[in-house]
Protein backbone atom coordinates (compact mmCIF):
# COMPACT_ATOMS: atom_id res chain seq x y z
CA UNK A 1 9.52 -28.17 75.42
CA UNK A 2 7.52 -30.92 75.40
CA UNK A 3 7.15 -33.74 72.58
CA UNK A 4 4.46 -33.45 70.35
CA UNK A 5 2.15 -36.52 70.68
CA UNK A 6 0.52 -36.65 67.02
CA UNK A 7 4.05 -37.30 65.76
CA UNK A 8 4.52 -40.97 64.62
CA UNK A 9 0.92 -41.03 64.68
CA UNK A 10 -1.70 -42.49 61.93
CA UNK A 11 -4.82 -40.03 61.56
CA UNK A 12 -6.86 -41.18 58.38
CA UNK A 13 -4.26 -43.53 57.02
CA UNK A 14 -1.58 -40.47 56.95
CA UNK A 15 1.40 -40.75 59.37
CA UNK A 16 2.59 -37.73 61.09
CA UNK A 17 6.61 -36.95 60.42
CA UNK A 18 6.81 -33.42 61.14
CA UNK A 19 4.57 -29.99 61.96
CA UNK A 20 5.00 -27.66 60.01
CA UNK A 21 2.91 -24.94 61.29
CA UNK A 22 1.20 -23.63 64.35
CA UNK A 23 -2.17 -21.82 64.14
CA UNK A 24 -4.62 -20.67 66.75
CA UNK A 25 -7.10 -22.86 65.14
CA UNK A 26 -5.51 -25.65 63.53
CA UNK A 27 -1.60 -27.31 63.13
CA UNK A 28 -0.13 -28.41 59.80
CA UNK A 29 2.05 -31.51 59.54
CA UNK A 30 3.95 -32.91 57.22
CA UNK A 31 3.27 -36.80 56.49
CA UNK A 32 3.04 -39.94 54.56
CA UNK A 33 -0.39 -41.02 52.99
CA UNK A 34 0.31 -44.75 52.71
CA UNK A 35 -2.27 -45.70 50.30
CA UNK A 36 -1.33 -43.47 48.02
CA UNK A 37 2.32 -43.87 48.98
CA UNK A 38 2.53 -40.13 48.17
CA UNK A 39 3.73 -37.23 50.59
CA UNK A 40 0.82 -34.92 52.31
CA UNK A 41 -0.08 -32.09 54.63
CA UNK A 42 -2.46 -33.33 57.20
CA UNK A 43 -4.39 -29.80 58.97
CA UNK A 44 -5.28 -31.00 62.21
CA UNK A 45 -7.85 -28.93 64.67
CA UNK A 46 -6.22 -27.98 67.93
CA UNK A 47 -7.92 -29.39 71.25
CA UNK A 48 -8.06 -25.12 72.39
CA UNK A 49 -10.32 -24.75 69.13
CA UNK A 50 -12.59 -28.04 69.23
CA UNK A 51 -13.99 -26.72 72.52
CA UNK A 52 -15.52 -24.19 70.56
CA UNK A 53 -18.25 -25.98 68.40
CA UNK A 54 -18.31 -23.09 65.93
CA UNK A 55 -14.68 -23.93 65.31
CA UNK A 56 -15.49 -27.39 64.56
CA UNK A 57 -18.27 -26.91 62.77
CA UNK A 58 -16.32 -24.28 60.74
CA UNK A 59 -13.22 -26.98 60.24
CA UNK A 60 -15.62 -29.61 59.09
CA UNK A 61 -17.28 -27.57 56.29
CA UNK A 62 -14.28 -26.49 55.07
CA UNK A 63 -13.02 -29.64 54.45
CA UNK A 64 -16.42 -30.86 53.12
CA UNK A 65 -16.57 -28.02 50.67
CA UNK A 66 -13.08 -28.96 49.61
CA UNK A 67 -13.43 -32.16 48.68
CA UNK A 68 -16.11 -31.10 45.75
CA UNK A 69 -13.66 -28.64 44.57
CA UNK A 70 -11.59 -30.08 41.36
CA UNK A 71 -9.48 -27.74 40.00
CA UNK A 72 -6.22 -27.31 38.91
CA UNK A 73 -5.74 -24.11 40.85
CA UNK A 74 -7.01 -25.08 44.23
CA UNK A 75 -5.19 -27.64 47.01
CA UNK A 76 -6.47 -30.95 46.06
CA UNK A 77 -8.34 -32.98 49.62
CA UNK A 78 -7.35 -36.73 49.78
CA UNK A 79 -9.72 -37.21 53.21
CA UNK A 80 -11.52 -35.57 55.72
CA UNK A 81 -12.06 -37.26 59.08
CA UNK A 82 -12.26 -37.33 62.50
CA UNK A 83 -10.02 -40.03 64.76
CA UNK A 84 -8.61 -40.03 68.32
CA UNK A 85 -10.49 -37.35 68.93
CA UNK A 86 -8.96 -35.00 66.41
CA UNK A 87 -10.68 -33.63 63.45
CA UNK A 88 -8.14 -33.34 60.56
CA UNK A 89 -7.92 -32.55 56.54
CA UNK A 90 -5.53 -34.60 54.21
CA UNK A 91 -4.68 -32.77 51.57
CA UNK A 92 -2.28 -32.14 48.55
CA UNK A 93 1.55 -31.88 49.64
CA UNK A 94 3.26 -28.94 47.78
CA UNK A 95 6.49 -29.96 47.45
CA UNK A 96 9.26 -27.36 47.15
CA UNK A 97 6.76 -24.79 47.27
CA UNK A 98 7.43 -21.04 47.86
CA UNK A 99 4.33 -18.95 49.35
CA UNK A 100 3.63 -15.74 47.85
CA UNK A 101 4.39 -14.09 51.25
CA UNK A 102 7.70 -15.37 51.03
CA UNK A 103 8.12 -14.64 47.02
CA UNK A 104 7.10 -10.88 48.17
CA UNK A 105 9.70 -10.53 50.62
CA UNK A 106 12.39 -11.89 48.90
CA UNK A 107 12.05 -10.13 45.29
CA UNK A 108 8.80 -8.42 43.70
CA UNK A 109 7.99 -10.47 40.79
CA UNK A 110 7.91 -8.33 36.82
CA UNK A 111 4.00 -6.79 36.04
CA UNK A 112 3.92 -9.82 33.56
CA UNK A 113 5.06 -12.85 36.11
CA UNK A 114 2.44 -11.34 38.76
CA UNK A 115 -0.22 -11.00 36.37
CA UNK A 116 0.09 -14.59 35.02
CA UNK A 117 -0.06 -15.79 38.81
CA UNK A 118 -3.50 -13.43 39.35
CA UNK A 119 -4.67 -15.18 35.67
CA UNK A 120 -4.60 -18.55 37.64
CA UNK A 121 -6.27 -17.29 40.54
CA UNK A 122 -8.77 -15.60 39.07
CA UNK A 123 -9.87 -19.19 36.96
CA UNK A 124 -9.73 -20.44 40.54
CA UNK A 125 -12.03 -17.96 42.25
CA UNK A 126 -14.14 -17.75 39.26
CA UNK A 127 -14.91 -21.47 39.74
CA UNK A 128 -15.32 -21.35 43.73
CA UNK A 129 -17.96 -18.26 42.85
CA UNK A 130 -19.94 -20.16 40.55
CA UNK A 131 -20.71 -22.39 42.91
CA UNK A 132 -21.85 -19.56 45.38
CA UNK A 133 -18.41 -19.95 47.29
CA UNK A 134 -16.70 -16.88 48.67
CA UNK A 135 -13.09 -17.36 49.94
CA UNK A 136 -13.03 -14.59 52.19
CA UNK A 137 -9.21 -14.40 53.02
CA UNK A 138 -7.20 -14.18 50.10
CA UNK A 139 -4.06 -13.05 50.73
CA UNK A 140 -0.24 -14.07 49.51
CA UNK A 141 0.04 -16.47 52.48
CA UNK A 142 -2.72 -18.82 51.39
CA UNK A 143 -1.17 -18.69 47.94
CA UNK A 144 1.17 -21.15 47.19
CA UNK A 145 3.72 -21.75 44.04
CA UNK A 146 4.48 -25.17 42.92
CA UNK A 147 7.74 -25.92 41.26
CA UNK A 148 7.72 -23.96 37.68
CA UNK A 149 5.25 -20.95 39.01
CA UNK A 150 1.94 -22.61 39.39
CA UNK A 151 -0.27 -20.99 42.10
CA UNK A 152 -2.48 -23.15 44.08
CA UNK A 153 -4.80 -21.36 47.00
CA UNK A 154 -5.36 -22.34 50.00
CA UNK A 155 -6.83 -22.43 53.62
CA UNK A 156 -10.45 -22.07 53.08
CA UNK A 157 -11.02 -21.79 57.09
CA UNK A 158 -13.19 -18.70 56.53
CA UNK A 159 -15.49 -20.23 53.31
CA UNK A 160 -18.72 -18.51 53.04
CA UNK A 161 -21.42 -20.40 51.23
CA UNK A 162 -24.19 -18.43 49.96
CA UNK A 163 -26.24 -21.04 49.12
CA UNK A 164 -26.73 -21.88 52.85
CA UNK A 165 -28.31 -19.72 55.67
CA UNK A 166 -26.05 -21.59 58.38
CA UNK A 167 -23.89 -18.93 59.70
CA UNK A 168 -20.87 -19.32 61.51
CA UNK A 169 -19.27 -16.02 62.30
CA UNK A 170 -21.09 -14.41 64.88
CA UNK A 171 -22.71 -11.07 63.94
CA UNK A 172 -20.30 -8.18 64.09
CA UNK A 173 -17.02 -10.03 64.57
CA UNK A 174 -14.23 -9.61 62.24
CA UNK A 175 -12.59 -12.33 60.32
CA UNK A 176 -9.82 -12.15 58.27
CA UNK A 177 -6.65 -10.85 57.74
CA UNK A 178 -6.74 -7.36 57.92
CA UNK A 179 -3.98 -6.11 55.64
CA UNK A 180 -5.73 -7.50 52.42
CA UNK A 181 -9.60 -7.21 53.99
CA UNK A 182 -12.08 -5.41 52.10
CA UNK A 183 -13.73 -2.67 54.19
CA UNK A 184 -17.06 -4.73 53.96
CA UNK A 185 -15.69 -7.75 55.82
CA UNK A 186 -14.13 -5.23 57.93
CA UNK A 187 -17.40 -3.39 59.00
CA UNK A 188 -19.81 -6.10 58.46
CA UNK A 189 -23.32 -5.20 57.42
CA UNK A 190 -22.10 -1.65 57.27
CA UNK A 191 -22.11 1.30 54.51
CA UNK A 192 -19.17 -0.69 51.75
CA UNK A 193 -22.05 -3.33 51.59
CA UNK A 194 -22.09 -6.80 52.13
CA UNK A 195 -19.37 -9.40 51.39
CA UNK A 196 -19.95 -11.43 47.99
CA UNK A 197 -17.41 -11.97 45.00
CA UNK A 198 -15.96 -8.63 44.91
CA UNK A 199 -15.13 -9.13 47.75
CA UNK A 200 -12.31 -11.81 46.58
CA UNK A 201 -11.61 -9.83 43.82
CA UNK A 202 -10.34 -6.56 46.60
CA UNK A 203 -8.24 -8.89 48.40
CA UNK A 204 -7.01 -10.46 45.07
CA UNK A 205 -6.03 -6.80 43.97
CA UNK A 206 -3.72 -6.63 47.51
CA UNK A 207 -2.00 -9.98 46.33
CA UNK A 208 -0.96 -8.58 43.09
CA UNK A 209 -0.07 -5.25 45.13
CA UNK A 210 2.03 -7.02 47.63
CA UNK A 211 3.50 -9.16 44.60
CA UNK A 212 4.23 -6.25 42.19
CA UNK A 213 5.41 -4.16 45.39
CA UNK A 214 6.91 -6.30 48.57
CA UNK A 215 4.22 -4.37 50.72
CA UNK A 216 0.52 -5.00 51.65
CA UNK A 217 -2.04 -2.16 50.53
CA UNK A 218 -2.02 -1.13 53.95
CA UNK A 219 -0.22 -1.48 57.48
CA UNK A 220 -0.63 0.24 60.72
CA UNK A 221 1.34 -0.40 64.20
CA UNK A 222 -1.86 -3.20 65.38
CA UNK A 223 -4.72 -4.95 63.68
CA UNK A 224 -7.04 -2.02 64.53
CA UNK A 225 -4.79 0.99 63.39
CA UNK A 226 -4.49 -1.02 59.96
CA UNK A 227 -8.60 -1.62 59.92
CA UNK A 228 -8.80 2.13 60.58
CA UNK A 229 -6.59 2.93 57.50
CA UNK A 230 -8.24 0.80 55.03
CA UNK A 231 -12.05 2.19 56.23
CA UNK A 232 -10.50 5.87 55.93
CA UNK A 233 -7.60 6.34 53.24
CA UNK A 234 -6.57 5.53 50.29
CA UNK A 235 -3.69 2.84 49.44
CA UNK A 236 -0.48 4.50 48.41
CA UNK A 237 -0.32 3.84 44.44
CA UNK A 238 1.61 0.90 43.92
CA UNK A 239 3.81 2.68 41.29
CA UNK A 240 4.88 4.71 44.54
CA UNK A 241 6.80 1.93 45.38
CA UNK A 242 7.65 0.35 41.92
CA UNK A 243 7.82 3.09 39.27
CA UNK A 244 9.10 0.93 36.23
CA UNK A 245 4.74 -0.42 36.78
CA UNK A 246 3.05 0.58 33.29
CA UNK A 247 -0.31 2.83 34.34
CA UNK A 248 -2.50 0.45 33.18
CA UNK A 249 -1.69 -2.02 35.89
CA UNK A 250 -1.14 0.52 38.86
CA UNK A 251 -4.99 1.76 37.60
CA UNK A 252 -5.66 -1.94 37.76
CA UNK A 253 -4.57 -2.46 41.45
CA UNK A 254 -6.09 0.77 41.97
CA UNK A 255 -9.59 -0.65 40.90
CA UNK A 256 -9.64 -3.71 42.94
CA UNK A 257 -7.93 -1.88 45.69
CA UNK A 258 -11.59 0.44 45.80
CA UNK A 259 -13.80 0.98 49.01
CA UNK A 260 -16.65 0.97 46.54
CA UNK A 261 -17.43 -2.52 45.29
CA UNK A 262 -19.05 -1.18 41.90
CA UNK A 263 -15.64 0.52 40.99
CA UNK A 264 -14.22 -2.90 41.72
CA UNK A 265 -14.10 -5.54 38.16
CA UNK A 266 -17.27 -7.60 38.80
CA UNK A 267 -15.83 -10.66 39.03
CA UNK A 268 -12.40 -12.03 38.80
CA UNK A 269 -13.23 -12.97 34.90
CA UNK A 270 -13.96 -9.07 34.11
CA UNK A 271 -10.37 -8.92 36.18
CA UNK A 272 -8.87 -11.63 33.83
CA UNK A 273 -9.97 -9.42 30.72
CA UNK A 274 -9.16 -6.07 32.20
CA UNK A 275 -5.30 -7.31 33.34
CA UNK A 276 -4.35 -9.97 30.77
CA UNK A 277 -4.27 -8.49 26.69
């Protein structure tokens, strides 16, 4: 195998030690921001997905909309640049950290634990929507805990801005990850409606099903078998697979988990009330 080339090298005043992730679209490493003298993860665009402008394009407005967002609750941006021919985002190390992917595979958290974790990232998404932000691909991986149980999202590769009429998914393709998609972003432009806030809060209901369960809402053999079952059925009630969960949050999951976006809470405030006494 051979050596990686960014490693030992400088890319907006962050040195490269170590990747820590492989994407189609981008690489994560692990490095030192020497102004700040502080430990970061630098996302760098992959030379495969900078021949595609969209990609680009896409890569640069995420980092651009990330560096207005100030919240507790969302990965905090140190730079976003473009050296050496690479187009990267510097952004908030999280050290120790756990994602909820992992957390989900390794034990199911109490109703109580995963509804303080959705309490957070609803106050996230809350503030990201107010700003006419939609995430679009919520989901346990892009979730991560800091030391003490502090949730922080992330990756917001797939940001849609409704305030803008620049479009950067082509019309009809599919985006996303598909076991904790809505059926709108699934079928775009087709009878669930179109993608907005509610959107969020349906894949935010599969986070606190996978967290409260170990399983996502719903999983075929391929991408398309599980896009199929989440236009068609129902997700198995998550007390199915956890029976000490109290009604009220199974109905909950239930809600969020809906193909109809006006059975859905509004917003993930109305989902803060609803879940948290």
């Amino acid at each position: 195998m051979s050596a990686d080339p960014l490693l030992g090298q400088t890319l907006g005043g962050a040195r490269l030690e170590q990747r820590v992730s492989k994407g189609l679209m981008a690489d994560v490493y692990r490095g030192h921001y020497e102004r700040l003298n502080v430990p970061v993860a630098v996302k760098v665009l992959s030379p495969k997905a900078m021949a595609q402008g969209v990609n680009k394009d896409r890569f640069i407005r995420e980092g651009q909309a990330l560096a207005k967002l100030q919240h507790p609750n969302i990965i905090k941006i140190y730079h976003v640049g473009h050296e050496q021919n690479r187009y990267f985002i510097i952004m908030d190390w999280i050290q120790d950290g756990m994602n909820l992917r992992q957390l989900g595979q390794s034990r199911p958290l109490t109703p109580p634990q995963s509804l303080k974790v959705i309490e957070r990232l609803c106050e996230a998404l809350t503030y990201c929507h107010e700003r006419q932000l939609i995430h679009r691909d919520v989901k346990p991986a892009n979730i991560c805990l800091r030391r003490g149980g502090h949730p922080v999202l992330m990756d917001f590769s797939l940001l849609k801005d409704e305030s803008s009429d620049v479009q950067l998914t082509a019309p009809g393709t599919i985006m996303g990850t598909v076991n904790f998609m809505p059926p709108e972003q699934a079928q775009p432009g087709g009878a669930f409606g179109d993608v907005g806030p509610r959107s969020d809060v349906y894949s935010l209901g599969g986070t606190l099903y996978w967290l409260l369960t170990g399983k996502p809402p719903f999983k075929g053999r391929t991408p398309m078998e599980t896009i199929i079952k989440l236009m068609r059925e129902d997700p198995i009630p998550a007390m199915q697979h956890n029976p000490s969960l109290p009604p009220i949050v199974n109905q909950l999951v239930m809600d969020c988990l809906s193909k109809q976006q006006d059975v859905r809470p509004s917003c993930p405030a109305e989902l803060v009330e609803l879940a948290v006494p």
